[in-house]
N, C-alpha and C. Protein backbone atom coordinates (compact mmCIF):
# COMPACT_ATOMS: atom_id res chain seq x y z
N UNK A 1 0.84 -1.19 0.00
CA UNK A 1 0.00 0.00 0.00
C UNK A 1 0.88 1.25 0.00
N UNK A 2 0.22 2.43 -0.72
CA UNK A 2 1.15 3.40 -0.80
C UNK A 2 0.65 4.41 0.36
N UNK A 3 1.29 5.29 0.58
CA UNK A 3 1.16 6.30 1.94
C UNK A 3 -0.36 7.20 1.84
N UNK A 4 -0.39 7.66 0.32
CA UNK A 4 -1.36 8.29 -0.15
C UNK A 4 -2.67 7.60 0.46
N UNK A 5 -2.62 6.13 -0.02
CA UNK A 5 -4.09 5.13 0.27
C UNK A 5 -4.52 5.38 1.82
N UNK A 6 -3.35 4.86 2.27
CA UNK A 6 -3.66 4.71 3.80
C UNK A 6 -3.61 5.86 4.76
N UNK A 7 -3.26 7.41 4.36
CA UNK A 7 -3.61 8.41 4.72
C UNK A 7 -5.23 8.61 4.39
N UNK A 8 -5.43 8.15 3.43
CA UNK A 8 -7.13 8.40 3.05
C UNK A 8 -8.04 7.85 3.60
N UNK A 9 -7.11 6.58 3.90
CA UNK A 9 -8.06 5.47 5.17
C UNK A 9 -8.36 5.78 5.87
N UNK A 10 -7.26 6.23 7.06
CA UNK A 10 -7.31 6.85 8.27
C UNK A 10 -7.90 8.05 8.34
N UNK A 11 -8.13 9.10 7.19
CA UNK A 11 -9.05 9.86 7.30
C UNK A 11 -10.68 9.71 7.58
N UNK A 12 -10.59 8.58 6.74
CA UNK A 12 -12.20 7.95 6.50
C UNK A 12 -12.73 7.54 8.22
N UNK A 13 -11.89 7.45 8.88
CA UNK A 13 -12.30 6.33 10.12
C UNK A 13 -11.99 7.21 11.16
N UNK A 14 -11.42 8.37 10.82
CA UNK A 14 -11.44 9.44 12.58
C UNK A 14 -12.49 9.63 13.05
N UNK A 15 -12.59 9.31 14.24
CA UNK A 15 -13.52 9.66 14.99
C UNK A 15 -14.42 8.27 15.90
N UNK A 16 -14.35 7.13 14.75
CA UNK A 16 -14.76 5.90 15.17
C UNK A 16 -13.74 5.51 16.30
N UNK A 17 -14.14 4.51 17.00
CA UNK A 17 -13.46 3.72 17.96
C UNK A 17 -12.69 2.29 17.33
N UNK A 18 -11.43 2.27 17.81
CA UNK A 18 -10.61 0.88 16.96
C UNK A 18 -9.62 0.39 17.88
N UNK A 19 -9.25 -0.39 17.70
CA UNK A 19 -8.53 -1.27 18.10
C UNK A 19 -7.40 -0.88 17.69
N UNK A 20 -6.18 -0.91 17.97
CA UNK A 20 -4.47 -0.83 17.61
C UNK A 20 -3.49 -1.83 17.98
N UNK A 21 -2.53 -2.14 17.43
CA UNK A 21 -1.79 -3.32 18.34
C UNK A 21 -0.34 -2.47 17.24
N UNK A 22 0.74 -1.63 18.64
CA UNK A 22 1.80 -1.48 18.38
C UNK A 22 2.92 -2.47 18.44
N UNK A 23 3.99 -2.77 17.78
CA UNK A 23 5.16 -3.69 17.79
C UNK A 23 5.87 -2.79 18.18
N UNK A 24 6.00 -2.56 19.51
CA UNK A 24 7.04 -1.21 19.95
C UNK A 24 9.00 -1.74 20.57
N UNK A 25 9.63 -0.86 20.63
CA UNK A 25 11.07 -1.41 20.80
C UNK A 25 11.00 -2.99 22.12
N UNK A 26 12.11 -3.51 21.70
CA UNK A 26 12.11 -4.59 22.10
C UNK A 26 10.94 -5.73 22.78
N UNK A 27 10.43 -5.69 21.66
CA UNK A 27 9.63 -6.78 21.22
C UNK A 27 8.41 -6.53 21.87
N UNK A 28 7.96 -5.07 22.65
CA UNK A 28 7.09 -5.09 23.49
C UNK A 28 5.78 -4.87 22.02
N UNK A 29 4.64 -5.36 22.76
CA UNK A 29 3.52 -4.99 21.81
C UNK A 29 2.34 -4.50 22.83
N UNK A 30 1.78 -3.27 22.65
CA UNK A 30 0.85 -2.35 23.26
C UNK A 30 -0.32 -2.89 22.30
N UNK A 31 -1.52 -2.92 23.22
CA UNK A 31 -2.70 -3.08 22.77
C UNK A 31 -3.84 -2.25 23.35
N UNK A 32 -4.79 -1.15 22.45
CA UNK A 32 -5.54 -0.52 22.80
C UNK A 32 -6.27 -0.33 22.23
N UNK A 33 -7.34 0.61 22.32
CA UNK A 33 -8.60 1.13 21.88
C UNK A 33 -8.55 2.44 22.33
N UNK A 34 -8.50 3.02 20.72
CA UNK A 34 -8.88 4.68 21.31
C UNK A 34 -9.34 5.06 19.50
N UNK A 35 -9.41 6.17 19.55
CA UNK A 35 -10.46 7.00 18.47
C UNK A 35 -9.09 7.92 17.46
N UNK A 36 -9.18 8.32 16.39
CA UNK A 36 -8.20 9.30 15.69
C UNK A 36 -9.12 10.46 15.96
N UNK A 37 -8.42 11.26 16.35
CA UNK A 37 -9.25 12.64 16.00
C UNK A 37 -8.30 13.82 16.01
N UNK A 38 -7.46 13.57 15.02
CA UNK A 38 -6.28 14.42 14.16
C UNK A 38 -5.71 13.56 13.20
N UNK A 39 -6.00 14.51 11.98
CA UNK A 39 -4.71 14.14 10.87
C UNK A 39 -4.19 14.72 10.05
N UNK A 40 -2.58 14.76 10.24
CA UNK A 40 -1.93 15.48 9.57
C UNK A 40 -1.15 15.18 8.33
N UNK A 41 -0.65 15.94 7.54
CA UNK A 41 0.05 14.93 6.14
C UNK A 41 1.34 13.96 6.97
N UNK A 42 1.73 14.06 7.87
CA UNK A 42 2.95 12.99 7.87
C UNK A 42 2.48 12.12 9.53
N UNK A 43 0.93 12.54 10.25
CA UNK A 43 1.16 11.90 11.39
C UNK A 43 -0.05 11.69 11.74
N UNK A 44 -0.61 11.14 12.49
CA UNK A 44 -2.19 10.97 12.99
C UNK A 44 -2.24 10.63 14.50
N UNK A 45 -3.18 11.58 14.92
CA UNK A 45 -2.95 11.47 16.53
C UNK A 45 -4.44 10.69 17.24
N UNK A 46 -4.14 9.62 18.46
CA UNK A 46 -5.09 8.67 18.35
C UNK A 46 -5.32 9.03 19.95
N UNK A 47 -6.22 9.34 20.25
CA UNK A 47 -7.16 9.68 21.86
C UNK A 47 -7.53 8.25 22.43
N UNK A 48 -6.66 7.55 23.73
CA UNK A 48 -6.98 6.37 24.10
C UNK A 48 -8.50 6.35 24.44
N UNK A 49 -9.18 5.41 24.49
CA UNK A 49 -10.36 4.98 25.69
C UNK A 49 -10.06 4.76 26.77
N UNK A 50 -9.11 4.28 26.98
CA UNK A 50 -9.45 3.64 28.33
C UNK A 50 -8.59 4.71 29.14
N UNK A 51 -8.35 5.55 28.87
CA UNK A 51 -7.35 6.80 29.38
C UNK A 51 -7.34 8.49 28.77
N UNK A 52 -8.65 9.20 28.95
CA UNK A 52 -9.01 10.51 28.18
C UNK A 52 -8.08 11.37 28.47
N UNK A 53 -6.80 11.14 29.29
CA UNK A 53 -5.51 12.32 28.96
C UNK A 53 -4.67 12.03 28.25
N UNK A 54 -4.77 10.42 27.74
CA UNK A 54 -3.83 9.63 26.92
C UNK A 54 -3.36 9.81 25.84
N UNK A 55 -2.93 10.90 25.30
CA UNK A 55 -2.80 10.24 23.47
C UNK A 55 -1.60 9.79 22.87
N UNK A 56 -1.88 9.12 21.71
CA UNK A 56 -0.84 8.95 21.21
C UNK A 56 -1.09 9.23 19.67
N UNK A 57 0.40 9.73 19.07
CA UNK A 57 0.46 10.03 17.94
C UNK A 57 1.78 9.27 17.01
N UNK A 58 1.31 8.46 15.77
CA UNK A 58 1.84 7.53 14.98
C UNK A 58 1.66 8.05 13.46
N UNK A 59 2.75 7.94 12.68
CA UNK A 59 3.38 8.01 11.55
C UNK A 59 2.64 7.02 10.47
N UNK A 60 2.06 7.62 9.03
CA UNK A 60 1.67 6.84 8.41
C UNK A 60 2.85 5.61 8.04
N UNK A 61 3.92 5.51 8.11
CA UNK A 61 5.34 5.00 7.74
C UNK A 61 4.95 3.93 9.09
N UNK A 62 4.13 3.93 9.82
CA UNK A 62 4.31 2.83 11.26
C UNK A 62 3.12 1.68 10.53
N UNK A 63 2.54 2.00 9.81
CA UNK A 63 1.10 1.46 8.98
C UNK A 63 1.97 0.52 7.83
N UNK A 64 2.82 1.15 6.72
CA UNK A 64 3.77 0.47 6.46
C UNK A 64 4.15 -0.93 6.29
N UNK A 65 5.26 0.01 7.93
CA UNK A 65 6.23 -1.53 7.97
C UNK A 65 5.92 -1.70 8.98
N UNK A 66 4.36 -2.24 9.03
CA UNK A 66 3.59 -3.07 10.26
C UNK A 66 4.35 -2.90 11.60
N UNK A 67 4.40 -1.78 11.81
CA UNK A 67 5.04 -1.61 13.30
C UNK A 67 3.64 -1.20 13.78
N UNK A 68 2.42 -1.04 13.43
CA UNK A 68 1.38 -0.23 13.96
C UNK A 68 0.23 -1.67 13.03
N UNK A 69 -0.85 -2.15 14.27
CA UNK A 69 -1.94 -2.73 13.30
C UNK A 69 -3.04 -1.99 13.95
N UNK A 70 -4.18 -1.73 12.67
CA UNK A 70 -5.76 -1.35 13.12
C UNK A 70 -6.72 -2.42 12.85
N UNK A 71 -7.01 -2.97 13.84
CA UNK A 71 -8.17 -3.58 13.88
C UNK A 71 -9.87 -3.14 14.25
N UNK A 72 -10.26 -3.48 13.27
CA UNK A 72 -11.87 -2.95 13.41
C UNK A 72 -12.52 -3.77 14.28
């Protein structure tokens, strides 16, 4: 997939609630549920659920090279 597609994706779906599963440094993998509600041309920022001061913000480039999964 090219960056273009999956920037358009993630546009399509801000605001819904999803699932994420990060492959973060050494081998750890984070699993959550929170909402997009920002997107920028190189980054998209994701508002946890289970934590409303939480956010986190991920790189279309993490979508990629599967360092980042969205599950519906």
């Amino acid at each position: 997939m090219n960056i273009d597609k999956i920037r358009k994706e993630i546009e399509m779906q801000a605001g819904e609630t999803l699932h994420f599963k990060f492959n973060g440094s050494r081998n750890q993998i984070l699993e959550f549920d929170g909402k997009i509600i920002e997107t920028y041309p190189a980054i998209f920022v994701v508002k946890l659920t289970s934590d409303k001061n939480n956010i986190k913000s991920f790189s279309y480039n993490d979508l990629v090279t599967s360092s980042l999964e969205i599950i519906k």
